[in-house]
Protein backbone atom coordinates (compact mmCIF):
# COMPACT_ATOMS: atom_id res chain seq x y z
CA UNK A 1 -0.42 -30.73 -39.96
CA UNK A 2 -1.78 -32.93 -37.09
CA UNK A 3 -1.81 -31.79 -33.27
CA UNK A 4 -1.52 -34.22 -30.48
CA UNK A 5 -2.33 -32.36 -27.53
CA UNK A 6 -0.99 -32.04 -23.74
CA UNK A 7 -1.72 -30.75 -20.25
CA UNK A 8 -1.16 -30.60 -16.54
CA UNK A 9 -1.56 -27.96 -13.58
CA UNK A 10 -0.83 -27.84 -10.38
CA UNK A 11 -1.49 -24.90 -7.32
CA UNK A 12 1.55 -24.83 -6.00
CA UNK A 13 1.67 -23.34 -2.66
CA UNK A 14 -1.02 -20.84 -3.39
CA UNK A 15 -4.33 -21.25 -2.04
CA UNK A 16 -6.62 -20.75 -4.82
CA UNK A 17 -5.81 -21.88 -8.36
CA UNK A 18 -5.54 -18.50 -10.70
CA UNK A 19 -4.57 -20.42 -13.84
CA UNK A 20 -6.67 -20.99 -16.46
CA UNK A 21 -7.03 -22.95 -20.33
CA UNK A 22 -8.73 -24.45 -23.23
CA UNK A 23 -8.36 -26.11 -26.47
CA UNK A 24 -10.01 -25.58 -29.26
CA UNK A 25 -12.72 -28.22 -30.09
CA UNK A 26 -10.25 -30.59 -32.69
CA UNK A 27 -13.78 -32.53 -33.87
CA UNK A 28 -14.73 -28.86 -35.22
CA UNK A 29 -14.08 -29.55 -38.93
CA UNK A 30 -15.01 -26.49 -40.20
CA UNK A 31 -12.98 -24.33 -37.68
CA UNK A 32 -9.69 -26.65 -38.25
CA UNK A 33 -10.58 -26.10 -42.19
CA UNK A 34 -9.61 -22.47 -41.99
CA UNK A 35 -8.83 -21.72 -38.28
CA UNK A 36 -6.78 -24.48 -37.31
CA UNK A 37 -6.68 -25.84 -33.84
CA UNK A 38 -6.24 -23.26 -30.78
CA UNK A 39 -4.37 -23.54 -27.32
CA UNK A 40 -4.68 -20.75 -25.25
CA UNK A 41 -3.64 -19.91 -21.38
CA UNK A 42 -4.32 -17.30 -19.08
CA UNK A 43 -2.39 -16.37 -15.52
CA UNK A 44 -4.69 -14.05 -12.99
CA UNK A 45 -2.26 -11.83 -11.81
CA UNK A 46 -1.37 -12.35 -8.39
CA UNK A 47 -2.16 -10.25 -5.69
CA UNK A 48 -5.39 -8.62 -7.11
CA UNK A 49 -8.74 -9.57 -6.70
CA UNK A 50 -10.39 -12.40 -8.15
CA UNK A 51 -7.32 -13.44 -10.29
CA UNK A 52 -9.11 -17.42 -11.01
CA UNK A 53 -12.38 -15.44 -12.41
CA UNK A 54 -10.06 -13.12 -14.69
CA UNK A 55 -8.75 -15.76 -16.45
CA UNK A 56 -11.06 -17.98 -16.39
CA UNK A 57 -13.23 -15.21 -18.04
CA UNK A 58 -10.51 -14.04 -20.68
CA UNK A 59 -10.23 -17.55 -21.79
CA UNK A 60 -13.61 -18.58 -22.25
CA UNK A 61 -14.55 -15.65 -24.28
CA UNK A 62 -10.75 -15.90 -26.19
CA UNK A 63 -12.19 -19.39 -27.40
CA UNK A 64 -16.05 -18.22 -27.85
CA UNK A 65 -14.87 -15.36 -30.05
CA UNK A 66 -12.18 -17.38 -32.03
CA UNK A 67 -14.16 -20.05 -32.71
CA UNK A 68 -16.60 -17.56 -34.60
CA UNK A 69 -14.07 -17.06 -36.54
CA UNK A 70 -15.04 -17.09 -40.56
CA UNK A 71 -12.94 -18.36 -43.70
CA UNK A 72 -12.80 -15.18 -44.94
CA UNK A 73 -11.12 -13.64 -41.55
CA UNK A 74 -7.02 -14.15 -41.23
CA UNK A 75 -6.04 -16.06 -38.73
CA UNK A 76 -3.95 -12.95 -36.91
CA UNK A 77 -6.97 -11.17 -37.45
CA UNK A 78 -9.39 -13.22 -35.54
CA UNK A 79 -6.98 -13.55 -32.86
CA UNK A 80 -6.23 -10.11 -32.43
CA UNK A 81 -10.23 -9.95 -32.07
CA UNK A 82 -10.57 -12.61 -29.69
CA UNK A 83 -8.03 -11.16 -27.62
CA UNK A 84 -9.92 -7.15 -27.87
CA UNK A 85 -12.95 -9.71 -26.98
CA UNK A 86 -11.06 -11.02 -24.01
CA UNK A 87 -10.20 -7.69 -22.51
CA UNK A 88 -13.54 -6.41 -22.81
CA UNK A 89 -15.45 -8.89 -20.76
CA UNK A 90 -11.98 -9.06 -18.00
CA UNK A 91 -12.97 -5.13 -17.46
CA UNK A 92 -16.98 -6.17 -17.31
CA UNK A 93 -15.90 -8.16 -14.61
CA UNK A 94 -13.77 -5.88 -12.90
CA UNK A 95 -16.88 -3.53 -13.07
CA UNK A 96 -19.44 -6.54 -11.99
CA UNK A 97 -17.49 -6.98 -9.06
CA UNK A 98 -16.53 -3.60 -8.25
CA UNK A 99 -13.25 -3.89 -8.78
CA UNK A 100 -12.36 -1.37 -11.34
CA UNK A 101 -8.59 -1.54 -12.21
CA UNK A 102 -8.15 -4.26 -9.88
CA UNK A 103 -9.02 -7.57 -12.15
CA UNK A 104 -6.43 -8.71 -14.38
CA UNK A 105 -4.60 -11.80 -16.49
CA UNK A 106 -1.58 -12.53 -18.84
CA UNK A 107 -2.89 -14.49 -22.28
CA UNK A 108 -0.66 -16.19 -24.35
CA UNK A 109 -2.58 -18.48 -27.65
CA UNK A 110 -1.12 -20.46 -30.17
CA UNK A 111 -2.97 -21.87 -33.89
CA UNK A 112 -1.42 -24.27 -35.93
CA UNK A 113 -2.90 -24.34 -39.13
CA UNK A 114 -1.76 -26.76 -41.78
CA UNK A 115 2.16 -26.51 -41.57
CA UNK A 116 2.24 -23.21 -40.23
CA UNK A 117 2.25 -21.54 -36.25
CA UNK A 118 0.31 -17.99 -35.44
CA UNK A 119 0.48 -16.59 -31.89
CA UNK A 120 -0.74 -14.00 -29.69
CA UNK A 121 0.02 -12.89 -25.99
CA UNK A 122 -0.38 -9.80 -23.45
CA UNK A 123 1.48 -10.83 -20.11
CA UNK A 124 4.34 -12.44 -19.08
CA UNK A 125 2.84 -16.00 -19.98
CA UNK A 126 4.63 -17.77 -22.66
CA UNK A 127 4.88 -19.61 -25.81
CA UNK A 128 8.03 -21.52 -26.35
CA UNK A 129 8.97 -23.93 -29.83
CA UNK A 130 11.01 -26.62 -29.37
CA UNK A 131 12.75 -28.58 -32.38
CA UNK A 132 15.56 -30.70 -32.52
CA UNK A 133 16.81 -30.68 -29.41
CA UNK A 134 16.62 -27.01 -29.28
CA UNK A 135 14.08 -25.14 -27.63
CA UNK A 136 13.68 -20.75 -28.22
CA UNK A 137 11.28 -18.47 -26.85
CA UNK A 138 8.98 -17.23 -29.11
CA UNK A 139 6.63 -14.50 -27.44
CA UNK A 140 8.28 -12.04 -25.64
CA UNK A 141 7.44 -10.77 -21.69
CA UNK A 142 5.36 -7.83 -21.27
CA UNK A 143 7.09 -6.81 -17.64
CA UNK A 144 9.08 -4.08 -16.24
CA UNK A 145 12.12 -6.14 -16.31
CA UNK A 146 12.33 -5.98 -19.79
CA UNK A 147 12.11 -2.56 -20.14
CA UNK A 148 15.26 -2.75 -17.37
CA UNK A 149 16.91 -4.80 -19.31
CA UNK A 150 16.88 -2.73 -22.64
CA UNK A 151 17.79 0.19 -20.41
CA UNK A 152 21.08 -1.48 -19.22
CA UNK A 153 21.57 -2.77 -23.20
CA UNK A 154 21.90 0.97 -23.59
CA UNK A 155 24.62 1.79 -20.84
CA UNK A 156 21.77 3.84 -18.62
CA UNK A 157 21.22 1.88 -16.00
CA UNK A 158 24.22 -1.20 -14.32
CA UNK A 159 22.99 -4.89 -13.97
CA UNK A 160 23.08 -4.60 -10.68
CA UNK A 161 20.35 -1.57 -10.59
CA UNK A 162 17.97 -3.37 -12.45
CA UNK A 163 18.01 -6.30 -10.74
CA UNK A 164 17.51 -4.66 -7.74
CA UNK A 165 14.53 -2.93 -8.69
CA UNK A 166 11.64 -3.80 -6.86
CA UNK A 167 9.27 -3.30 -9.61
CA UNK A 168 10.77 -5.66 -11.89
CA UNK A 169 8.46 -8.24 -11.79
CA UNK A 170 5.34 -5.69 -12.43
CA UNK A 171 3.41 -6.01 -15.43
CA UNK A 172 3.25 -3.33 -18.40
CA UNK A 173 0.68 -4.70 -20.30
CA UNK A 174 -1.98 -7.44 -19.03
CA UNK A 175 -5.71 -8.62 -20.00
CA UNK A 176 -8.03 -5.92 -18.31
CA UNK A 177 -6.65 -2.36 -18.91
CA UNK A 178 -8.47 0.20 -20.81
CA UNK A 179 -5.93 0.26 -23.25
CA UNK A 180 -3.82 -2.60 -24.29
CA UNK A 181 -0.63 -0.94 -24.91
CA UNK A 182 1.78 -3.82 -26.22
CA UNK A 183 0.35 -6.68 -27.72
CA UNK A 184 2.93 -9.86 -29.06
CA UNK A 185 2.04 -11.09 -32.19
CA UNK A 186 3.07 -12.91 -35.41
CA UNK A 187 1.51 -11.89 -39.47
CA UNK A 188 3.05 -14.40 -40.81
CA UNK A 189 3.16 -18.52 -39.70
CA UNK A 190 5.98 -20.28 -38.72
CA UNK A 191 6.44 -22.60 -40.55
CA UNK A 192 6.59 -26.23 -38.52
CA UNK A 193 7.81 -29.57 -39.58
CA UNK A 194 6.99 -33.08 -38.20
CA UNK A 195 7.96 -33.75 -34.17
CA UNK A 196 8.11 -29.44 -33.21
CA UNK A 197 6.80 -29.12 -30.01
CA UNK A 198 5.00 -26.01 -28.93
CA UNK A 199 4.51 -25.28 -25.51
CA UNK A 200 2.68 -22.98 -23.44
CA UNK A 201 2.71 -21.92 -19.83
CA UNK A 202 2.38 -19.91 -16.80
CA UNK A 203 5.41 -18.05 -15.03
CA UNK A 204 5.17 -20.56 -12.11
CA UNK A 205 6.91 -22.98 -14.59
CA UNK A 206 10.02 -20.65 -16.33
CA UNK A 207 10.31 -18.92 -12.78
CA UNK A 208 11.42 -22.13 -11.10
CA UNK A 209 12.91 -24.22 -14.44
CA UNK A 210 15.61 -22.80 -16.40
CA UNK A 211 15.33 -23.46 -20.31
CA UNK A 212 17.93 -26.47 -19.98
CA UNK A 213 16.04 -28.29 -17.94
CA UNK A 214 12.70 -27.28 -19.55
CA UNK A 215 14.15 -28.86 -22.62
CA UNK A 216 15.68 -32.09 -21.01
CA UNK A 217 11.91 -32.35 -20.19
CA UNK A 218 10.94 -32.85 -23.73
CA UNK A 219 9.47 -36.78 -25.04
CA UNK A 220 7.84 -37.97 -27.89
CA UNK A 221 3.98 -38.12 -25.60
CA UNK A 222 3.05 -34.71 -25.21
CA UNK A 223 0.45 -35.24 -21.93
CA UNK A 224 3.96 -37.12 -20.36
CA UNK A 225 5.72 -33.88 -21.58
CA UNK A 226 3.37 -31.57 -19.31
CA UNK A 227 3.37 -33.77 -16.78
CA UNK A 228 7.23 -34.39 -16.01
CA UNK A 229 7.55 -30.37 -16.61
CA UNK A 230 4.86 -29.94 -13.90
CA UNK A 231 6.56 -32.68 -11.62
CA UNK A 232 9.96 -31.30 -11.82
CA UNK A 233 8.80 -27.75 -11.01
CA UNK A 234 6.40 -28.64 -8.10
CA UNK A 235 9.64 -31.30 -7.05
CA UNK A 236 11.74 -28.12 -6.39
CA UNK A 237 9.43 -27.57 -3.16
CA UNK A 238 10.04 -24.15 -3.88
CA UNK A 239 8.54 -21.53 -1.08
CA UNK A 240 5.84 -19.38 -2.68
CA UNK A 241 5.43 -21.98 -5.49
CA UNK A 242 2.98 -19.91 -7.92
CA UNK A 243 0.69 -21.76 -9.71
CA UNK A 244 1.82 -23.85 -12.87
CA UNK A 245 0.03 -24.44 -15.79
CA UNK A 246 1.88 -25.86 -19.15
CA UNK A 247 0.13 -27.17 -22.54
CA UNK A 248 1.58 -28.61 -25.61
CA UNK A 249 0.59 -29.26 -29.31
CA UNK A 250 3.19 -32.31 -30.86
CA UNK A 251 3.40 -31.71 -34.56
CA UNK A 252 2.29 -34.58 -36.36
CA UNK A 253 2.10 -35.29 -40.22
CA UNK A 254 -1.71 -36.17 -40.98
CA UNK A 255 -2.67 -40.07 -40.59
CA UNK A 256 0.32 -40.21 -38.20
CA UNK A 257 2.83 -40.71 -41.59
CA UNK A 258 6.40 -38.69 -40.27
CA UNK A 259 7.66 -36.07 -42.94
CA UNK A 260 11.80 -35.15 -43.01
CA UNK A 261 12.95 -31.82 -40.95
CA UNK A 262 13.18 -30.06 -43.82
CA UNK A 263 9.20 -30.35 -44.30
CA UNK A 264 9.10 -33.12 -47.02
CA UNK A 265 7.52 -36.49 -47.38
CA UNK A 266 9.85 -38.65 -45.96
CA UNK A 267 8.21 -41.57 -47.40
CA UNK A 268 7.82 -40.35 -50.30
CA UNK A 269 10.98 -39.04 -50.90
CA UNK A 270 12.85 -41.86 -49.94
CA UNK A 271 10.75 -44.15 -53.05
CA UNK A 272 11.88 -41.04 -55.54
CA UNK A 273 15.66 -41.63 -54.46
CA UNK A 274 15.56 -45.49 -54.70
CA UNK A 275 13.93 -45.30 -57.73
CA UNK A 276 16.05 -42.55 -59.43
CA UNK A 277 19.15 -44.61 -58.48
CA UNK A 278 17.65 -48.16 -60.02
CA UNK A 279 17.10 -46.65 -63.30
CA UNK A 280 20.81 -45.15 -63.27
CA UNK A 281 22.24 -48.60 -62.22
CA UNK A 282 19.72 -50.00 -65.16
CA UNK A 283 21.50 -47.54 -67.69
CA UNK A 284 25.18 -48.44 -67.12
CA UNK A 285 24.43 -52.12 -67.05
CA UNK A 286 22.81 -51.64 -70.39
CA UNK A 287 25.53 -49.56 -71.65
CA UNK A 288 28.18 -51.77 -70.51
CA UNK A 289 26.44 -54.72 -72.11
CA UNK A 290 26.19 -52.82 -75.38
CA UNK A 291 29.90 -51.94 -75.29
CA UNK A 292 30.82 -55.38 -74.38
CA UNK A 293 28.50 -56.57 -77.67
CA UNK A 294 30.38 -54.20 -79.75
CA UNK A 295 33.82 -55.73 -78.58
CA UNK A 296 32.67 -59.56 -79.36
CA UNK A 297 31.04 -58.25 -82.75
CA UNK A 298 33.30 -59.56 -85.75
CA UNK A 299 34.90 -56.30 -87.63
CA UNK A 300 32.06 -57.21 -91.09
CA UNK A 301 35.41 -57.46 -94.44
CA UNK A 302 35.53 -54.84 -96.25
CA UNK A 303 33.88 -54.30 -99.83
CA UNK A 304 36.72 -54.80 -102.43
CA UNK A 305 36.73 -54.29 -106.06
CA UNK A 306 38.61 -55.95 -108.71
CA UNK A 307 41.41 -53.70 -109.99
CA UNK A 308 41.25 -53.27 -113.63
CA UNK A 309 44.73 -54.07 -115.74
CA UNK A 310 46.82 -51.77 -115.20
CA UNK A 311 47.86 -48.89 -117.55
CA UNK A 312 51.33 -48.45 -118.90
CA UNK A 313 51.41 -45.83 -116.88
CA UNK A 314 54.12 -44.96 -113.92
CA UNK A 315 51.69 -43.68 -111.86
CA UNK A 316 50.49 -45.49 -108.91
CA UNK A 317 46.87 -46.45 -108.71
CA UNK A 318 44.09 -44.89 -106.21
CA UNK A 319 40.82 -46.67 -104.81
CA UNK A 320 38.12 -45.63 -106.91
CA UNK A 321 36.01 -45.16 -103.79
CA UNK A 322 36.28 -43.71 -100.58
CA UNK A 323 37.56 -46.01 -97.11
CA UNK A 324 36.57 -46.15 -94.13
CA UNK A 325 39.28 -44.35 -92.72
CA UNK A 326 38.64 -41.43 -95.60
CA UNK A 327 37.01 -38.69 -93.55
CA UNK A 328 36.58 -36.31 -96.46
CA UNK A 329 35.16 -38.99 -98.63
CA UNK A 330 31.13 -37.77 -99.80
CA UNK A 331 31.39 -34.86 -97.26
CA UNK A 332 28.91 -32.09 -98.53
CA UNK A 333 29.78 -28.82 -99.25
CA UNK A 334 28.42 -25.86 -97.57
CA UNK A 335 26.92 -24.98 -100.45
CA UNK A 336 24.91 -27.49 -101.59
CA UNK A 337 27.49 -29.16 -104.15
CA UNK A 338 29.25 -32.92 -103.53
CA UNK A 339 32.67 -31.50 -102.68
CA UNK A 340 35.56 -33.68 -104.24
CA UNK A 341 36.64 -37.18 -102.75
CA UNK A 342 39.61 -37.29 -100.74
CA UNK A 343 42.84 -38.64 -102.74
CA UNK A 344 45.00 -39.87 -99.10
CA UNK A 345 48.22 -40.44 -99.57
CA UNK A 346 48.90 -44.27 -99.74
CA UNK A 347 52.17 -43.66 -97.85
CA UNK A 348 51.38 -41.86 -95.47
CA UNK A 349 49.29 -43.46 -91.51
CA UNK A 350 46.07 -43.79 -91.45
CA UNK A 351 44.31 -40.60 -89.99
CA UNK A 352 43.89 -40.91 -86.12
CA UNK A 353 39.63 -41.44 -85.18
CA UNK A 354 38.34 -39.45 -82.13
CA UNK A 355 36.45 -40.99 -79.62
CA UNK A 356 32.91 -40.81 -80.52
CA UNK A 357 31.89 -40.00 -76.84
CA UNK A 358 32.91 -37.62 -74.52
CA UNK A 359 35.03 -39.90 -71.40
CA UNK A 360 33.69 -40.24 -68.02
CA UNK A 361 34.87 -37.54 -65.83
């Protein structure tokens, strides 16, 4: 499966720029052999200390350790690597700087390899897949909200409690802990067909577009994709506008051919059909023709023999031979034996012949 990429940032009404994110080097064909091509961003969390150098630092090594990825590792595996990789140079920041527990980022990363879609995330950044018309969130928030929402799911807490709650934005599991302690993740790939659209990005984008118009965003040019999302967000003039940062990978079928939604050739496909329904139209012409024949043939007369003189004898006279019509005449026996010819009854109709074909249904 080919990638066509996309990007665009803005800063929003913050004054520095905490966003960060790379691709993986496409050229590389060795890594896109086995490791296919990588999109990763990462969101410093706001309102700690040096939020641009967290992830800029968790992406950079993200990519450096992926990219070492061999073609004997999984693909889940390496990622879950790079991202242990990731957390362990955020926290050698944090202790660079002195800054110990105050240094953090969200990570969300996406591979597509061949026809199929890995991801990995810690954060409230996301990873969304958009087909059809239809877009879904694929990743799912690591926040406190969430764990407020499953609480009111269960009838312990009211909607109106957990909205209220002033921790609900706060972050349960983020780049730069000791301990990551919930980590988003797929084993398997998702499968993807021609024209899917994966898309990543920063809260700054889902916190100010809703999924509707995130998705009435969508076009066939993936950089004008990221650009009109970025443009409609920072349009809002939103106060506090956090920073926004979305990428996208367009799903392509190599040398730019398109394949069907179901994954298949289009191309392809479309010769097998036109070719399976020549050869049909082929075989009822030539049937037809051959029945057609058959009517126009002349019925070939009959073999007759001269009767002898007949015997002064009252008793009628039989063909010596079997007729056409004679359907016992030289039948063999089970056995092995020539049963007896068939004496029909001169009197009586000719036996009724079956079709020799089974009728068209």
């Amino acid at each position: 499966m080919k990638t066509k990429p996309g990007n665009a940032q803005h800063i929003g009404s913050r004054e520095n720029q905490e966003d960060s994110f790379a691709f993986s080097d496409p050229s590389d064909r060795r890594l896109v052999e086995h490791g296919g091509v990588l999109a990763v961003v990462a969101d410093g969390m706001g309102g700690m200390s040096h939020g641009g150098a967290a992830s800029a630092t968790a992406v950079r090594a993200f990519r450096t350790a992926y990219e070492a990825k061999r073609p004997e590792e999984s693909i889940p595996q390496a990622l879950l690597r790079a991202l242990h990789r990731a957390n362990a140079e955020v926290i050698t920041l944090a202790r660079t700087v002195g800054a110990v527990g105050e240094v953090g980022s969200t990570l969300a990363a996406v591979v597509v390899h061949e026809r199929g879609l890995y991801w990995i995330s810690v954060g409230d950044s996301r990873v969304y897949h958009h087909r059809s018309g239809r877009l879904w969130q694929i990743t799912s928030d690591h926040t406190y909200a969430h764990e407020l929402d499953e609480r009111v799911a269960a009838g312990s807490l009211t909607e109106e409690e957990a909205q209220a709650d002033p921790e609900r934005g706060s972050l349960t599991s983020y780049i730069g802990r000791a301990s990551l302690i919930r980590i988003d993740r797929c084993l398997k790939p998702f499968p993807l067909v021609a024209d899917d659209v994966i898309l990543l990005c920063s809260d700054g984008l889902y916190g100010t577009l809703g999924e509707a118009e995130i998705t009435a965003a969508i076009t066939p040019d993936p950089q004008r994709l990221c650009e009109r999302l970025v443009e409609a967000a920072i349009g809002r003039r939103r106060p506090g506008q956090d920073n926004v940062t979305v990428l996208a990978l367009k799903c392509e079928e190599p040398w730019g051919r398109p394949v069907s939604r179901t994954g298949g050739r289009s191309g392809l496909r479309s010769l097998i059909v036109v070719g399976v329904a020549l050869v049909g139209i082929l075989l009822v012409l030539l049937l037809v023709a051959r029945r057609r024949e058959r009517m126009r043939r002349p019925t070939p007369p009959r073999e007759t023999e001269t009767a002898s003189p007949p015997l002064p004898s009252p008793s009628p006279t039989f063909p010596r031979g079997p007729t056409p019509r004679d359907p016992t005449a030289h039948r063999e026996h089970p056995s092995g034996a020539e049963a007896p010819l068939g004496l029909p009854n001169p009197l009586a109709p000719p036996p009724t012949v079956a079709p020799r074909g089974p009728k068209g249904g």
